[in-house]
N, C-alpha and C. Protein backbone atom coordinates (compact mmCIF):
# COMPACT_ATOMS: atom_id res chain seq x y z
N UNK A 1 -12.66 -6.57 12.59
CA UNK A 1 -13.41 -5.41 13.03
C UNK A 1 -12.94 -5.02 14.43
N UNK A 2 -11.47 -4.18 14.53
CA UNK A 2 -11.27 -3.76 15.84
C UNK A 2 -11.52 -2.81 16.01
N UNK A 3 -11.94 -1.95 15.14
CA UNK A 3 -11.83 -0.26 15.53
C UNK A 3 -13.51 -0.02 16.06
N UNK A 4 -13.44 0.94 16.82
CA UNK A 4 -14.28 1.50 17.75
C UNK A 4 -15.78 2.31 16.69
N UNK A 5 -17.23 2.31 17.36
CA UNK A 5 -18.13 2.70 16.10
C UNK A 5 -17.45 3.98 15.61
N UNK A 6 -17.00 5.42 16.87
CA UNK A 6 -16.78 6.36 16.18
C UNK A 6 -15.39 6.35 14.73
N UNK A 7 -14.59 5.16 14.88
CA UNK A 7 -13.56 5.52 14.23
C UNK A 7 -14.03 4.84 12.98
N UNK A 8 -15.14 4.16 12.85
CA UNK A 8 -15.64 3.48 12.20
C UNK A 8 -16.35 4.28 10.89
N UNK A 9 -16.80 5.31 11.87
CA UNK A 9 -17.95 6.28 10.95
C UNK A 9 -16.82 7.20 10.47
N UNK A 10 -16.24 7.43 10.88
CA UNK A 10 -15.25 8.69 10.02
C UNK A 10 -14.92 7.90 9.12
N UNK A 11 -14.67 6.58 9.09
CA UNK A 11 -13.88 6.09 7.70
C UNK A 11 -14.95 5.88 6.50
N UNK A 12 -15.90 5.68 7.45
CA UNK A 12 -17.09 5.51 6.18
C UNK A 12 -17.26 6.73 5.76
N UNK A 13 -17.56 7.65 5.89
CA UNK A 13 -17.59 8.95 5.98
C UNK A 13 -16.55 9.53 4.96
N UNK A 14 -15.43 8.76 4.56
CA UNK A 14 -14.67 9.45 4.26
C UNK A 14 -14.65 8.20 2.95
N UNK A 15 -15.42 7.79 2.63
CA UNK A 15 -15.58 6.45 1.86
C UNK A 15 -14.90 4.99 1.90
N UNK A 16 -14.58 4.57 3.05
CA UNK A 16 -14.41 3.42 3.29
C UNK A 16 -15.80 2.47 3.24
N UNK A 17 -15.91 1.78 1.92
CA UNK A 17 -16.82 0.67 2.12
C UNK A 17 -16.80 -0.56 2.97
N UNK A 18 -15.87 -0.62 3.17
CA UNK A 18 -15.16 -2.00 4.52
C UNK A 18 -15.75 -1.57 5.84
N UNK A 19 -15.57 0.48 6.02
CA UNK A 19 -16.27 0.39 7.39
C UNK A 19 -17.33 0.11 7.82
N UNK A 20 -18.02 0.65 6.30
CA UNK A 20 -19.60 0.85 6.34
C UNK A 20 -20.16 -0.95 6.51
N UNK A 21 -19.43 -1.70 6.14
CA UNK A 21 -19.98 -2.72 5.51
C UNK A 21 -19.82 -3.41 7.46
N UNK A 22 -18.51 -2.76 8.37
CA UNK A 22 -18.35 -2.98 9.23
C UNK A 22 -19.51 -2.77 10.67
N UNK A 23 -19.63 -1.32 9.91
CA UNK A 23 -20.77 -0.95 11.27
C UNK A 23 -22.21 -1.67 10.76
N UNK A 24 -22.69 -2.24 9.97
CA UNK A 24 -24.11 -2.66 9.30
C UNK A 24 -23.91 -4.26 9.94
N UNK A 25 -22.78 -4.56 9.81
CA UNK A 25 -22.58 -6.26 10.48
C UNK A 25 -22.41 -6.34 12.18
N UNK A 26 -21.85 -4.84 13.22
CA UNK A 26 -21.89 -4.79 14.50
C UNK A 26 -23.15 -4.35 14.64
N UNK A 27 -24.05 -3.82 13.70
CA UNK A 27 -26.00 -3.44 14.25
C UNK A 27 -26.63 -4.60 13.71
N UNK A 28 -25.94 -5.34 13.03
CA UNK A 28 -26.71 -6.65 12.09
C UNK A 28 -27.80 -7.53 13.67
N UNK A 29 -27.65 -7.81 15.15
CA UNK A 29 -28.09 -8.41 15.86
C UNK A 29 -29.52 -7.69 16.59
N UNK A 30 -29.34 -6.30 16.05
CA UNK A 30 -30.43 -5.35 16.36
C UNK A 30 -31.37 -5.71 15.19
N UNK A 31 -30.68 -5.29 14.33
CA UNK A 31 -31.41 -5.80 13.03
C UNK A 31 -32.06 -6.40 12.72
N UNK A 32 -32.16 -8.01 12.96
CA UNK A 32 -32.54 -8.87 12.92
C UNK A 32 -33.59 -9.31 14.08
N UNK A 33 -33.50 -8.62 15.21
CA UNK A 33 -34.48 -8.73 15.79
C UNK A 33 -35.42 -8.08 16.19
N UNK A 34 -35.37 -6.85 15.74
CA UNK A 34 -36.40 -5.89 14.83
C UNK A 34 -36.91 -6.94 13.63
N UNK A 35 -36.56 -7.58 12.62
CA UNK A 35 -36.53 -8.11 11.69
C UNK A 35 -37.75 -9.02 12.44
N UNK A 36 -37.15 -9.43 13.34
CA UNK A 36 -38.40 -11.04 13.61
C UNK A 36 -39.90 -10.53 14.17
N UNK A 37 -39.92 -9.37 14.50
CA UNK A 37 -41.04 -8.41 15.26
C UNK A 37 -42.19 -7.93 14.24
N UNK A 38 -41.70 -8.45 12.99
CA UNK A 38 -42.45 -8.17 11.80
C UNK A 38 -42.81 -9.59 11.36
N UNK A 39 -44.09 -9.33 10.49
CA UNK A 39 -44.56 -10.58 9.89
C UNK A 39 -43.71 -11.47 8.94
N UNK A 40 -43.47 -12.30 8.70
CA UNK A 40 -43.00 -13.03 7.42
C UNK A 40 -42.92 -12.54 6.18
N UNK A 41 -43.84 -11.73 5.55
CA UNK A 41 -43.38 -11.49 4.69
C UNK A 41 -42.90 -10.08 4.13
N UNK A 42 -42.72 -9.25 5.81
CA UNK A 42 -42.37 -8.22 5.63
C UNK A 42 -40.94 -7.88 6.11
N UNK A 43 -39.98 -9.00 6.73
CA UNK A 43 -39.03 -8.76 6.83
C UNK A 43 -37.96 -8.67 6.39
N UNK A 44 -37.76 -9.14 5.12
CA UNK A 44 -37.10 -8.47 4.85
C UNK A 44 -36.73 -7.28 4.00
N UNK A 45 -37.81 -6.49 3.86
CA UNK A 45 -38.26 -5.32 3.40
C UNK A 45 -37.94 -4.46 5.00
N UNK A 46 -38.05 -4.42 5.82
CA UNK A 46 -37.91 -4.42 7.30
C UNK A 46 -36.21 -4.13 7.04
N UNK A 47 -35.48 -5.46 6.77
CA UNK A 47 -34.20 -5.14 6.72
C UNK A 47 -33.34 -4.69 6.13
N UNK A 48 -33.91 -4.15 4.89
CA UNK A 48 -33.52 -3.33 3.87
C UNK A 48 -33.73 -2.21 4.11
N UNK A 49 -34.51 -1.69 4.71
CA UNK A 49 -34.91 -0.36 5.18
C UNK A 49 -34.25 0.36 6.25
N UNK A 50 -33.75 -0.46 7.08
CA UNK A 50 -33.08 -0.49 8.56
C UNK A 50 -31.64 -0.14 7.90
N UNK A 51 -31.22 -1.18 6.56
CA UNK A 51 -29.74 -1.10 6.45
C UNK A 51 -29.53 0.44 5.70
N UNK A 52 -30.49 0.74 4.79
CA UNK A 52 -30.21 2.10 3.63
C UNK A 52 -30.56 2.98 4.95
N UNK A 53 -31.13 2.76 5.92
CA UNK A 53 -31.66 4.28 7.09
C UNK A 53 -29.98 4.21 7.34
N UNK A 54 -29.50 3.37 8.35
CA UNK A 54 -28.47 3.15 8.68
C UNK A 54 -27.31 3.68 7.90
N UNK A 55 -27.11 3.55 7.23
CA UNK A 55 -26.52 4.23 5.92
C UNK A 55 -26.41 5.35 5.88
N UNK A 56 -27.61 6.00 5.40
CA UNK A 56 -28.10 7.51 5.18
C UNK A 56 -27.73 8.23 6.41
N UNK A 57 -27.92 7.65 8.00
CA UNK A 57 -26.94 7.96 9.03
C UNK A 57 -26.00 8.36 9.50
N UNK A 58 -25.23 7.48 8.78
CA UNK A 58 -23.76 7.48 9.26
C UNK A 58 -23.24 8.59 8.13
N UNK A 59 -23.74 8.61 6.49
CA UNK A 59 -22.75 9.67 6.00
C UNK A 59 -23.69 11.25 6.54
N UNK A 60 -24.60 11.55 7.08
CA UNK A 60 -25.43 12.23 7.59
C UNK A 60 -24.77 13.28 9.21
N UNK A 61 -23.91 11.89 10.09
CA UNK A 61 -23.90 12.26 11.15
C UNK A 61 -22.87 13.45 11.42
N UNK A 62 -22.79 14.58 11.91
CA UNK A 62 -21.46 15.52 12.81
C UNK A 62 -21.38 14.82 13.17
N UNK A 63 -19.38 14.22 13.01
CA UNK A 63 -18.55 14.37 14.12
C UNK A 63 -17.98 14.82 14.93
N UNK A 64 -17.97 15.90 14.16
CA UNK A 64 -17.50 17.45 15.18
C UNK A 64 -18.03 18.14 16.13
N UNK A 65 -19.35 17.51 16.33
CA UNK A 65 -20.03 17.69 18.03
C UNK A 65 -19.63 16.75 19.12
N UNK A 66 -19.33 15.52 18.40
CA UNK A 66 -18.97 14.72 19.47
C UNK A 66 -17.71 14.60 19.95
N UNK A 67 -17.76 14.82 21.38
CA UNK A 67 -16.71 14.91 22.47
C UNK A 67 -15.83 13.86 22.68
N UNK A 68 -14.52 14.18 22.92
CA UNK A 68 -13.67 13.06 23.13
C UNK A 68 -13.68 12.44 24.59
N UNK A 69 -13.22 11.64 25.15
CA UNK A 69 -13.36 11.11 26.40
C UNK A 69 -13.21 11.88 27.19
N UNK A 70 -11.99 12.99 27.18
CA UNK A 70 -11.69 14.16 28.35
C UNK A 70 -13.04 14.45 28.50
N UNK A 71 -13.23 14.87 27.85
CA UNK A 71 -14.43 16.37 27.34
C UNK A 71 -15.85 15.36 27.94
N UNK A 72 -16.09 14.31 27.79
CA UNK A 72 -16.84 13.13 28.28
C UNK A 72 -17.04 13.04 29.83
N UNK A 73 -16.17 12.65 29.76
CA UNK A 73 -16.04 12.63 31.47
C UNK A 73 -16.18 13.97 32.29
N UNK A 74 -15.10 15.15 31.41
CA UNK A 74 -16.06 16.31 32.69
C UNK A 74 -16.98 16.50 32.57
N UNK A 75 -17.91 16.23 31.53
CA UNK A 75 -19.60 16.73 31.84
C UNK A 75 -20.02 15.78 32.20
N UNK A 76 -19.88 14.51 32.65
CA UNK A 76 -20.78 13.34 33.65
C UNK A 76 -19.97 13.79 34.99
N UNK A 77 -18.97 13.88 35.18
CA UNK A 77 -18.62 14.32 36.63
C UNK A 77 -19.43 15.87 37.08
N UNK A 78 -19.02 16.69 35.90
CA UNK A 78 -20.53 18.05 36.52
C UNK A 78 -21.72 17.68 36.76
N UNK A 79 -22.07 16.44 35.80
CA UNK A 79 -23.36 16.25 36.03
C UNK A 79 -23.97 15.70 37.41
N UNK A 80 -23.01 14.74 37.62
CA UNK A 80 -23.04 13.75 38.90
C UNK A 80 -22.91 14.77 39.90
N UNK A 81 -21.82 16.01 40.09
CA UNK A 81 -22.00 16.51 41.10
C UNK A 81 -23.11 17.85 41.69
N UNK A 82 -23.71 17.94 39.99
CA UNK A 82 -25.10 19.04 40.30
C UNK A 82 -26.18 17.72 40.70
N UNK A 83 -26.19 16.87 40.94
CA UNK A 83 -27.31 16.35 41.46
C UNK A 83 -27.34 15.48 42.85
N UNK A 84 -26.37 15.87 43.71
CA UNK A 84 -26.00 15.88 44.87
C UNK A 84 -26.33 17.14 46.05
């Protein structure tokens, strides 16, 4: 698992089950501890729910709003310098 979440979701996106199966195992530590915040016998109903949301997400999300690093960085540097 070297590739980055965004390059992750385009592949799922584009039906890679390896990615999907990739990004559900890098949120798996969130997961699970959401998971323990619930009673015993509701977790893992808890984590089934978390994984199909998760899911429904990622083939759900625009990529095409999100900005590449250029494009990243000049709007935190505008930002940083309108609040000076």
């Amino acid at each position: 698992m070297d590739k980055d979440l965004y390059e992750l979701v385009k592949l799922a996106q584009a039906g890679d089950g390896e990615a999907m199966q990739d990004i559900i195992t890098m949120l798996l530590p969130v997961i699970r501890a959401a998971r323990r915040s619930m009673k015993p016998d509701r977790q893992d109903d808890l984590e089934q729910n978390l994984i199909e949301l998760i899911i429904r997400k990622v083939y759900d999300y625009d990529l095409s709003g999100v900005p590449d690093y250029t494009a990243f960085s000049r709007n935190f540097i505008d930002k940083q310098e309108g609040n000076r």
